[in-house]
Protein backbone atom coordinates (compact mmCIF):
# COMPACT_ATOMS: atom_id res chain seq x y z
CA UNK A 1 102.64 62.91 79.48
CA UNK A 2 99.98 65.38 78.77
CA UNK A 3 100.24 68.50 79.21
CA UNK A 4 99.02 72.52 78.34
CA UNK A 5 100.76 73.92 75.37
CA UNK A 6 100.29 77.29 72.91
CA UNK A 7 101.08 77.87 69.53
CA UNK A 8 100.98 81.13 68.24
CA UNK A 9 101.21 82.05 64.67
CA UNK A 10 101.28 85.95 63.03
CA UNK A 11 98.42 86.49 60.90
CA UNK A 12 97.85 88.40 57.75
CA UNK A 13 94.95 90.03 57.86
CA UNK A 14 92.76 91.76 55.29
CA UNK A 15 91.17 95.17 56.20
CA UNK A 16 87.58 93.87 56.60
CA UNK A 17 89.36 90.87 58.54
CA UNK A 18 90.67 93.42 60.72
CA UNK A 19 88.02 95.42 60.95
CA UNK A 20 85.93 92.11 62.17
CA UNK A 21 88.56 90.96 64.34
CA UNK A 22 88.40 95.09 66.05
CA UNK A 23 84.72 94.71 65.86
CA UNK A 24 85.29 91.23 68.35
CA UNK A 25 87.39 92.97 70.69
CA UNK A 26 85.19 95.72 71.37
CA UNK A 27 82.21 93.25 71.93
CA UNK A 28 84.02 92.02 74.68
CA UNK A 29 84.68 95.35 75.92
CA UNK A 30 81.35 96.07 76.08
CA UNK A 31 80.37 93.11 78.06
CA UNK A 32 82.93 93.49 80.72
CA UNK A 33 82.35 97.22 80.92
CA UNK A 34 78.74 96.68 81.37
CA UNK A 35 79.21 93.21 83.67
CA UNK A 36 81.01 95.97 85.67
CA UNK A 37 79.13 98.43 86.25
CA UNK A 38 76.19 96.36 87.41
CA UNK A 39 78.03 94.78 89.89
CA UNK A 40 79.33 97.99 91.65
CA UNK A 41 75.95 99.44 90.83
CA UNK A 42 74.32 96.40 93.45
CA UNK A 43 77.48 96.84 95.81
CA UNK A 44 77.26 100.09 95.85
CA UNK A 45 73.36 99.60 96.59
CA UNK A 46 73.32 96.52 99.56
CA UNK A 47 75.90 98.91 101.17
CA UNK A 48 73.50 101.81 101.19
CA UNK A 49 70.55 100.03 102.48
CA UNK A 50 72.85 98.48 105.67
CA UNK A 51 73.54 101.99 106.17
CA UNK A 52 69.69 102.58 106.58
CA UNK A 53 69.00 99.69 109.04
CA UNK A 54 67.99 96.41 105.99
CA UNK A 55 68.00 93.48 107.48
CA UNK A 56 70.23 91.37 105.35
CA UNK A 57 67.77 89.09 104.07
CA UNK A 58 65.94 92.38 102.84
CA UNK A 59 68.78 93.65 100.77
CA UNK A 60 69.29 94.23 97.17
CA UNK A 61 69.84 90.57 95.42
CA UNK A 62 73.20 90.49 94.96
CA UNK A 63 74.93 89.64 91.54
CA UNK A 64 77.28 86.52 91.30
CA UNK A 65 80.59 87.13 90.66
CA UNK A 66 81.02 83.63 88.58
CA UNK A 67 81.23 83.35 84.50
CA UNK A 68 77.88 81.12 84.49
CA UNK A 69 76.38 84.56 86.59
CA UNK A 70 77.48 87.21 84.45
CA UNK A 71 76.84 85.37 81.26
CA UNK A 72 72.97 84.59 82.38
CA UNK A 73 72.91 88.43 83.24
CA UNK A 74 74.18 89.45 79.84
CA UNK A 75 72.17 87.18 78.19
CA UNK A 76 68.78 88.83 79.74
CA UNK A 77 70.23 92.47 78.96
CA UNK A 78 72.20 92.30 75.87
CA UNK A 79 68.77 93.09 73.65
CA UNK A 80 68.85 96.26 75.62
CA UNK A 81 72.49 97.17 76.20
CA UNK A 82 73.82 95.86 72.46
CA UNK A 83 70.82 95.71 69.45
CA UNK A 84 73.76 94.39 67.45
CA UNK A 85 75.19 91.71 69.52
CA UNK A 86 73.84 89.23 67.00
CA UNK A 87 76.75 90.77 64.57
CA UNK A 88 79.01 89.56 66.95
CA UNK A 89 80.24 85.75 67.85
CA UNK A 90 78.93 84.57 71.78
CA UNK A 91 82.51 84.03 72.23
CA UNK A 92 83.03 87.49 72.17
CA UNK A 93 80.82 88.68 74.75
CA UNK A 94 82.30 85.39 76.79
CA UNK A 95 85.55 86.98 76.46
CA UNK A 96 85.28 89.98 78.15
CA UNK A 97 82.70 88.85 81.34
CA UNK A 98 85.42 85.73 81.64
CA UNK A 99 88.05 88.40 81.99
CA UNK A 100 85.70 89.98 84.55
CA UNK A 101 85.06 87.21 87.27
CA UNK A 102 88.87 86.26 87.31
CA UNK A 103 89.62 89.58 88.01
CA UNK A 104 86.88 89.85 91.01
CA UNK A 105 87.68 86.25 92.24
CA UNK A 106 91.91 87.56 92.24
CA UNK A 107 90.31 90.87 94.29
CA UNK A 108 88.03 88.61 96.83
CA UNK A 109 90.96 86.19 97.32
CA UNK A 110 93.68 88.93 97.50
CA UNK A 111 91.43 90.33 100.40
CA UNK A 112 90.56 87.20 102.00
CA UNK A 113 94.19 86.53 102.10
CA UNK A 114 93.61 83.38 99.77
CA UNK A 115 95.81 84.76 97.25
CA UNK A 116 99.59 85.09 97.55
CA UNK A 117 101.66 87.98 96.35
CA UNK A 118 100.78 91.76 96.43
CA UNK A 119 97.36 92.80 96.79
CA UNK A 120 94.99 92.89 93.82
CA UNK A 121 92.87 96.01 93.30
CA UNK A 122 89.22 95.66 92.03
CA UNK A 123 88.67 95.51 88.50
CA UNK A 124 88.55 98.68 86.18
CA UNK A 125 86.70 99.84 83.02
CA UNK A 126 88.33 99.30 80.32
CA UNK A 127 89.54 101.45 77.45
CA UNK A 128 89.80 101.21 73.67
CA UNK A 129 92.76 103.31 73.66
CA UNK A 130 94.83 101.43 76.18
CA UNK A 131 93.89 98.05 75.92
CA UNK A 132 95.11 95.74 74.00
CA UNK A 133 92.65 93.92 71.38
CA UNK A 134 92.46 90.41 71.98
CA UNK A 135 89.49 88.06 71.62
CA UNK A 136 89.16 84.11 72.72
CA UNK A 137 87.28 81.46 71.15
CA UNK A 138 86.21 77.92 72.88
CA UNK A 139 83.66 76.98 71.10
CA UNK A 140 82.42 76.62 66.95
CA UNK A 141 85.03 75.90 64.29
CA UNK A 142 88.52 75.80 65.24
CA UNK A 143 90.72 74.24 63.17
CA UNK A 144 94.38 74.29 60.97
CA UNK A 145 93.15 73.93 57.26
CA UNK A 146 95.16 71.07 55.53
CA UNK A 147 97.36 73.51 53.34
CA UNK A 148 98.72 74.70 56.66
CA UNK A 149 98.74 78.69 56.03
CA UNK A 150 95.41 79.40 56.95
CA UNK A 151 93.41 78.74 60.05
CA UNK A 152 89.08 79.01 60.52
CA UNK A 153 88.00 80.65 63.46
CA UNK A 154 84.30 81.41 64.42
CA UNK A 155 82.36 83.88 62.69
CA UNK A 156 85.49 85.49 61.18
CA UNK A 157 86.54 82.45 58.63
CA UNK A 158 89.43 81.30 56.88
CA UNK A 159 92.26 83.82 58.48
CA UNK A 160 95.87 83.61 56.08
CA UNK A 161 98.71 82.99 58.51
CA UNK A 162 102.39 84.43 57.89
CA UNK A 163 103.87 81.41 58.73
CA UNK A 164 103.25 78.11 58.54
CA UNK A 165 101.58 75.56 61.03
CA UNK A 166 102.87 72.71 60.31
CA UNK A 167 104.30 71.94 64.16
CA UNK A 168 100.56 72.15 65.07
CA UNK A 169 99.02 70.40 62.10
CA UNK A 170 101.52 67.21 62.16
CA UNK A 171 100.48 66.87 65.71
CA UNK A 172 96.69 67.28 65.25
CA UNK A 173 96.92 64.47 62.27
CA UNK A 174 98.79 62.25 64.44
CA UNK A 175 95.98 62.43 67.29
CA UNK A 176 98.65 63.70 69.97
CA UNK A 177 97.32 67.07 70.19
CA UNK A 178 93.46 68.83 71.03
CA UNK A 179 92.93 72.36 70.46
CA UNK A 180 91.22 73.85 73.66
CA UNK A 181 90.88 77.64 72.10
CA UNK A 182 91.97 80.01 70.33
CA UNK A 183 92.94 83.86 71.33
CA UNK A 184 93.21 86.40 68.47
CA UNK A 185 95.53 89.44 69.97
CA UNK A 186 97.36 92.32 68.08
CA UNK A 187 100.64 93.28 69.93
CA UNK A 188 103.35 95.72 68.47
CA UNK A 189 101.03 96.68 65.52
CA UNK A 190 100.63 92.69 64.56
CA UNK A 191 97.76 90.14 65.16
CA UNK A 192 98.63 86.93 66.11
CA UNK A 193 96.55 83.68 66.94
CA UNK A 194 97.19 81.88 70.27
CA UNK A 195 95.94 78.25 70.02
CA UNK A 196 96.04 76.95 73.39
CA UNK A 197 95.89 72.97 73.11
CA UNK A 198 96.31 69.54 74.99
CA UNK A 199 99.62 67.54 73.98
CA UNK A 200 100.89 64.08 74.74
CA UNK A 201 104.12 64.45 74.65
CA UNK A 202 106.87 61.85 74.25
CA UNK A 203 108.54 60.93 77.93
CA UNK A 204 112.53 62.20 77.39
CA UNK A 205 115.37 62.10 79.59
CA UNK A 206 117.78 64.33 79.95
CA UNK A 207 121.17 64.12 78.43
CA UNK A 208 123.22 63.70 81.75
CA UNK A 209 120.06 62.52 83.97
CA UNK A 210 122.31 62.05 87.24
CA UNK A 211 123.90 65.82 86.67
CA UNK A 212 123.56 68.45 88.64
CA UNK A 213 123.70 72.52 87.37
CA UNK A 214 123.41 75.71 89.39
CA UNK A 215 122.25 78.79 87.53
CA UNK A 216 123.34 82.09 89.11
CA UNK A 217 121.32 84.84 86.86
CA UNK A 218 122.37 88.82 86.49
CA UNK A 219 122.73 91.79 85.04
CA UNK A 220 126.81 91.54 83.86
CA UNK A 221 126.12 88.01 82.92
CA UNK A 222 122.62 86.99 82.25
CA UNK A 223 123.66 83.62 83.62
CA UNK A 224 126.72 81.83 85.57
CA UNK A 225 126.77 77.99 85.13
CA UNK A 226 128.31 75.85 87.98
CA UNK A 227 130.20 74.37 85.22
CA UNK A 228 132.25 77.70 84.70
CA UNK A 229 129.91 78.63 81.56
CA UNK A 230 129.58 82.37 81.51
CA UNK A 231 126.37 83.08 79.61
CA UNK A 232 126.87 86.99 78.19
CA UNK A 233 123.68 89.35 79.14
CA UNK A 234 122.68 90.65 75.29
CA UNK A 235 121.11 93.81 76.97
CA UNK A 236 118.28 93.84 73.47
CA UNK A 237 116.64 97.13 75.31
CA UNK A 238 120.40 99.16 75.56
CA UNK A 239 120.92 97.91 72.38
CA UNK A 240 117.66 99.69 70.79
CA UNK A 241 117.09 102.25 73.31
CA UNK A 242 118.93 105.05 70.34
CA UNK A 243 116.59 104.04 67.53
CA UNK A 244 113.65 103.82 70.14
CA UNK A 245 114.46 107.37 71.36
CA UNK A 246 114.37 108.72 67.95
CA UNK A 247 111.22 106.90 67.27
CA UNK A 248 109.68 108.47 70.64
CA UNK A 249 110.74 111.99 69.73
CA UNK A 250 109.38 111.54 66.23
CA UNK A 251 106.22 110.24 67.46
CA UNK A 252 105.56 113.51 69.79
CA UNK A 253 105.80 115.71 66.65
CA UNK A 254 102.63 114.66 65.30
CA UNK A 255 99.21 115.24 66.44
CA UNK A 256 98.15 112.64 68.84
CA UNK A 257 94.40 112.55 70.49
CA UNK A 258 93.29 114.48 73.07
CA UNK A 259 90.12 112.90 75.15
CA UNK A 260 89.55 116.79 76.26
CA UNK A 261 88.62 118.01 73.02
CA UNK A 262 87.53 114.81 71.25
CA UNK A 263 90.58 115.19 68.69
CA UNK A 264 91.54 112.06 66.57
CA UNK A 265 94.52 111.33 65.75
CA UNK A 266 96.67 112.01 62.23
CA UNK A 267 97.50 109.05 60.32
CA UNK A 268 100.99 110.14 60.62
CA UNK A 269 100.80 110.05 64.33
CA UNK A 270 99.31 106.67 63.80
CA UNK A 271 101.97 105.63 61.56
CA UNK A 272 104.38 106.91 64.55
CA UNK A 273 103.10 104.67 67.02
CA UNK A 274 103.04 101.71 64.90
CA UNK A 275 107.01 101.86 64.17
CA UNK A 276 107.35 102.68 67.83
CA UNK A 277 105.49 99.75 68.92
CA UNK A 278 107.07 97.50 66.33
CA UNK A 279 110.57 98.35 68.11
CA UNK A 280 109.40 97.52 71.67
CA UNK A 281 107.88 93.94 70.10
CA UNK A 282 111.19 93.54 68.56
CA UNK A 283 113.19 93.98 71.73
CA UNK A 284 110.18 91.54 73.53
CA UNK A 285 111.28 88.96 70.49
CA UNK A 286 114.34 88.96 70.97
CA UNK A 287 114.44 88.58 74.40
CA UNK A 288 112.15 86.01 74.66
CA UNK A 289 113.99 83.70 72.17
CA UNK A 290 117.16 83.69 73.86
CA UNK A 291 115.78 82.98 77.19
CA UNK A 292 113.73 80.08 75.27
CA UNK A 293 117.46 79.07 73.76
CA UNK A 294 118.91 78.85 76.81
CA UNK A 295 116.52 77.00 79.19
CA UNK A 296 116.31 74.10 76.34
CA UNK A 297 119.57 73.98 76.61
CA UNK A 298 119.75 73.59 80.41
CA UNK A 299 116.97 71.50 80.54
CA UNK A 300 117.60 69.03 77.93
CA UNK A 301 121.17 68.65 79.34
CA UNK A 302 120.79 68.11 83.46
CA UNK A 303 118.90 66.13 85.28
CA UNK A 304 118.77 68.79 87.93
CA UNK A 305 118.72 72.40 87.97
CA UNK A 306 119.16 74.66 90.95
CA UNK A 307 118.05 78.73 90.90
CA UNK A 308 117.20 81.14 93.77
CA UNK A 309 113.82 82.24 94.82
CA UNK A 310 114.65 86.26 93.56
CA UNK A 311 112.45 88.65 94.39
CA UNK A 312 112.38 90.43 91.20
CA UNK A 313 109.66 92.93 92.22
CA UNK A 314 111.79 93.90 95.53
CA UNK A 315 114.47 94.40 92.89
CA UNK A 316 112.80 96.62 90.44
CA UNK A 317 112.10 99.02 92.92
CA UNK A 318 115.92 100.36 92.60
CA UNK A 319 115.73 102.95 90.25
CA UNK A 320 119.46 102.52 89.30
CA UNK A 321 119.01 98.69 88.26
CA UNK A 322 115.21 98.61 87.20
CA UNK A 323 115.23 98.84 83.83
CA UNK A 324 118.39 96.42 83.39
CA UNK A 325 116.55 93.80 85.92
CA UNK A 326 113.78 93.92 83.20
CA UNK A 327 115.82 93.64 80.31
CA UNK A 328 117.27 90.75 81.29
CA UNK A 329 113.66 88.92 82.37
CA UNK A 330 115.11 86.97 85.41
CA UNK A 331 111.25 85.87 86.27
CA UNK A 332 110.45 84.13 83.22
CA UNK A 333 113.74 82.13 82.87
CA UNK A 334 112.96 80.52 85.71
CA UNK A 335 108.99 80.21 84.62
CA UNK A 336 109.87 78.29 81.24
CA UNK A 337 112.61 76.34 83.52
CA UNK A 338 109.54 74.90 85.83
CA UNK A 339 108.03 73.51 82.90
CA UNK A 340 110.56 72.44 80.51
CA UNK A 341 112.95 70.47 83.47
CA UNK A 342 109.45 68.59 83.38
CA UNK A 343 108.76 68.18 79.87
CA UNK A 344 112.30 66.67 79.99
CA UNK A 345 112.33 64.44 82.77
CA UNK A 346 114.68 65.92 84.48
CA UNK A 347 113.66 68.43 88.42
CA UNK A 348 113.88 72.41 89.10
CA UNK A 349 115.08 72.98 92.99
CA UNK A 350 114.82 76.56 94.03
CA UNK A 351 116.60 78.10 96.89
CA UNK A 352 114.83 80.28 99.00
CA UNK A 353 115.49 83.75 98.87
CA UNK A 354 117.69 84.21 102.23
CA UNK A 355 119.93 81.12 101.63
CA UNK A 356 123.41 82.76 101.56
CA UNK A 357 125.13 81.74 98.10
CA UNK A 358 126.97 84.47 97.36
CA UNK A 359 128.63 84.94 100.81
CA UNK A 360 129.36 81.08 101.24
CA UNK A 361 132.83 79.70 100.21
CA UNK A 362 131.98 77.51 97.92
CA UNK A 363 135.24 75.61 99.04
CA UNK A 364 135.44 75.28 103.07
CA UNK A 365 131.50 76.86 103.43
CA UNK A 366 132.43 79.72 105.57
CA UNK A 367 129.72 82.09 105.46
CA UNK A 368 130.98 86.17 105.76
CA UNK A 369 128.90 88.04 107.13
CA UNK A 370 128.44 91.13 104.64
CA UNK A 371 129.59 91.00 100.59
CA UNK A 372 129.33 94.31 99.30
CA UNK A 373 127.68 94.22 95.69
CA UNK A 374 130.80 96.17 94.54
CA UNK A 375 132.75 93.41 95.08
CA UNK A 376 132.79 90.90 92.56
CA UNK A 377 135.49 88.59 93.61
CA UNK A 378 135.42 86.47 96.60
CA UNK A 379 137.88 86.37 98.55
CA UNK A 380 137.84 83.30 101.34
CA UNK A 381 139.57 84.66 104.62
CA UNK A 382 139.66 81.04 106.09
CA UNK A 383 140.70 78.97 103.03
CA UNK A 384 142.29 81.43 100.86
CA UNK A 385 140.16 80.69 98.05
CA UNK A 386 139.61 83.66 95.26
CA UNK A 387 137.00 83.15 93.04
CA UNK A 388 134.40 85.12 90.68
CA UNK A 389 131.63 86.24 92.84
CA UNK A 390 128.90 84.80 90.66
CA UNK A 391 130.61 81.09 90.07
CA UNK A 392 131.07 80.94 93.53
CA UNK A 393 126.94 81.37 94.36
CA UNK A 394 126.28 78.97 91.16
CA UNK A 395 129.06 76.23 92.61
CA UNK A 396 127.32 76.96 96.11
CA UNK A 397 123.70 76.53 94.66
CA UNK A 398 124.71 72.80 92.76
CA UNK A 399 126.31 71.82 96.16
CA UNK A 400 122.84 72.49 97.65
CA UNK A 401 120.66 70.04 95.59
CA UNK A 402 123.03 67.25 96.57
CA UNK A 403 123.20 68.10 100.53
CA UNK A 404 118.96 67.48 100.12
CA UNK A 405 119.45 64.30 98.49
CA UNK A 406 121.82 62.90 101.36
CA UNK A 407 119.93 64.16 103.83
CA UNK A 408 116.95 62.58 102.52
CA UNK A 409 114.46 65.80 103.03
CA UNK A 410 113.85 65.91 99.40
CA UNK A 411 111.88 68.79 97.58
CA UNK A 412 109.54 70.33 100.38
CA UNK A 413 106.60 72.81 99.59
CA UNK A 414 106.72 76.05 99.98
CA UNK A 415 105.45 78.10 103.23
CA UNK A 416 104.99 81.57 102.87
CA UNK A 417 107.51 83.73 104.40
CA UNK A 418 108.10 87.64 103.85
CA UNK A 419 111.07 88.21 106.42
CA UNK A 420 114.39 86.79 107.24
CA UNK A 421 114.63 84.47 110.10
CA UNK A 422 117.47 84.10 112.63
CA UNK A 423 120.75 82.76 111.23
CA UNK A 424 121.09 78.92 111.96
CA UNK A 425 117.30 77.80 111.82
CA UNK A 426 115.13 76.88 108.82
CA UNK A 427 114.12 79.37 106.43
CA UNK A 428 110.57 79.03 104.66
CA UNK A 429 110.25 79.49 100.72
CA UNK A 430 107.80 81.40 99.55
CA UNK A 431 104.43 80.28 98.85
CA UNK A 432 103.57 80.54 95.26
CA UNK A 433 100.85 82.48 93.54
CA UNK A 434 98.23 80.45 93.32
CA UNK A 435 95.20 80.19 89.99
CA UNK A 436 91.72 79.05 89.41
CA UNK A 437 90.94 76.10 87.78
CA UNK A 438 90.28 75.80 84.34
CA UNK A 439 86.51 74.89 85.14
CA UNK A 440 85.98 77.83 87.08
CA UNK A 441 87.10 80.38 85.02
CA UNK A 442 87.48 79.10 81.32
CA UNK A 443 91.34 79.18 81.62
CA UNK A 444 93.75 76.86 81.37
CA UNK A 445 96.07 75.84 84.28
CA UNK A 446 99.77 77.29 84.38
CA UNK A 447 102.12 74.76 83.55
CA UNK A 448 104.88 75.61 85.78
CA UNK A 449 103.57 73.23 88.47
CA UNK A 450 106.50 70.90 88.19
CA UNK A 451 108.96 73.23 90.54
CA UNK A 452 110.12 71.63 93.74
CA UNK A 453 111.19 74.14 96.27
CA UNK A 454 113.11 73.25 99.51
CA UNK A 455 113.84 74.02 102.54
CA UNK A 456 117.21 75.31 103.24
CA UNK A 457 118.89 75.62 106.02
CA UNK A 458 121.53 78.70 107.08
CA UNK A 459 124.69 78.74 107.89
């Protein structure tokens, strides 16, 4: 099976490496600021002149919004707009205009109501203060040197890595991997390189193919197994929040800039921000590992795995719960479960957002019809049956994967559906975001296309 995987690696950079690296990142700012600006300059133009009575055909030329567009337009300007471009690798430039039409292609969809989800604003300028340095290569020398510590990246040369890169390297020398690029991107006051690359992977099975697992996910426990496995939340962000305070308040004693008067800032307040942001990536770390621990786990275990359809942005809107719905990144444990149930052979089912699990007896499947999220046991009026509120909705969601398989419906796509319906009739998933080829806009495909939603039906 082949599919789209990254490795990413911290780097060690020298001071002139950084300084290059820096010196790539604002190229590309550059080029999308000034890809920009020309194309609300000839919008801004064609709907002047329809205001004036143009015929259509007499109007302003109008820019294309596609990479192979922008790029011919930069390439006739960039003499003009950036003497020094030839300081800089093409990739850099590529970066930035790439960034540019996927982010007026998500706009024209969003309006056009191609493009599922909430609606996508047009594109802004970007800043060097608030946006993150990153840079992408496709193209020229990319490759894992054979000692394994150091990697060779266009124009910038032999880069040290921190760690080793050996996972990558043993797969290139065995011919079951192909680096596609490479992204160079400094988060919490570290650069790391991002090698996104095709891998054949071995076909695996699961450990207990023909087993079946609900996951319930929350905030007391980060996850309820059907199986009666209570999986503690590790709340990383409560756990920091008192050194990440302190760093905050430190950080607001020194002298920052201020864009009004053109002040830089001290290196102390630099020194500030870099501690600060090291805590946040630290809390990011954290987090992200044990949601990685977990889903291998799951994965590699069942055959089947069975998770609701949570709106997660509906639910950070409560100002009580936000930031512990965000600690506990409910959204991407069940991203890496799409992919990894199909790296392993085994299926995700998700249950659409109105299917009742938490007020269904998991034992005689008498639905009530309110549960208060204060209470945390159920309580069965018809059967009796007294249970913990969250095993109950993770027994109720493993009962629902095999009630498709009888019925023979199997995984269904998903429809689109913002509402509830009427109690007793079929309730639609939600349609999925959808993204541009890889062709299109130089990106890679997602690889959580293995989920199988269904179709539901209420009781």
């Amino acid at each position: 099976m082949k599919t789209i995987q990254a490795y990413r690696f911290a780097l060690d950079l020298t001071p002139a490496q950084e300084r290059a690296v820096l010196a790539h990142a604002g190229a590309a700012r550059v080029a999308h600021n000034w890809a920009l600006a020309r194309v609300k300059a000839v919008m801004d133009q064609r709907a002047a002149e329809r205001t004036y009575g143009v015929p259509d055909d007499q109007l302003t030329p109008s820019l294309g919004w596609t990479l192979p567009a922008l790029r011919k337009a930069w390439n006739s300007a960039k003499r003009e707009v950036a003497p020094w471009w030839p300081e800089c690798s093409k990739e850099a430039f590529n970066t930035g205009l790439d960034a540019l039409a996927r982010a007026l292609k998500n706009w024209s969809d969003s309006r056009a109501g191609k493009r599922a989800g909430r609606p996508v604003g047009f594109p802004r300028f970007t800043s060097r203060r608030r946006t993150t340095p990153s840079v992408r290569f496709t193209t020229g020398t990319i490759r894992v040197e054979p000692d394994r510590t150091h990697v060779t990246l266009p124009r910038l040369g032999r880069l040290k890595l921190h760690e080793s890169a050996r996972k990558l390297a043993r797969r290139l020398d065995a011919g079951t991997a192909r680096i596609l690029s490479a992204t160079v991107r400094r988060d919490g006051g570290r650069w790391h390189v991002a090698f996104c690359a095709e891998v054949e992977r071995a076909e695996r099975h699961p450990t207990r193919p023909h087993a079946t697992v609900g996951v319930d996910v929350g905030i007391t426990h980060l996850a309820v197994l059907s199986t009666g496995e209570l999986v503690p939340n590790p709340r990383h962000l409560d756990t920091a929040s008192r050194r990440m305070r302190r760093l905050a308040r430190r950080l607001s004693r020194r002298v920052g800039p201020d864009r009004r008067t053109g002040q830089q800032p001290s290196n102390r307040w630099r020194h500030a921000q870099t501690r600060l942001a090291r805590a946040h990536a630290r809390v990011a770390n954290l987090r992200r590992d044990g949601l990685h621990q977990l889903t291998t786990r799951l994965t590699a275990a069942y055959g089947t795995v069975v998770v609701e359809d949570l709106n997660v942005a509906g639910m950070l809107r409560n100002r009580r719960l936000a930031r512990h719905i965000a600690d506990a990144g409910l959204a991407e444990l069940h991203r890496q479960l799409g992919y990894k149930t199909g790296w392993n052979g085994g299926r995700l089912l998700t249950a659409d957002r109105w299917y009742p699990s938490s007020k269904t007896c998991s034992g005689c499947g008498t639905v009530k019809a309110k549960l208060a999220l204060s209470e945390r046991e159920y309580q069965c009026e018809a059967c009796g049956l007294t249970l913990d509120r969250d095993l109950n909705a993770a027994r109720n969601l493993a009962a629902l994967a095999a009630q498709i398989d009888t019925a023979g419906s199997g995984p269904a796509a998903g429809r689109g559906a913002d509402r509830q319906t009427r109690p007793g009739g079929q309730v639609a998933v939600k349609r999925q975001p959808g993204t541009a080829t890889a062709d299109q806009t130089g990106t890679v495909p997602p690889q959580g296309g293995t989920t199988d939603h269904t179709l539901a039906r209420a009781h």
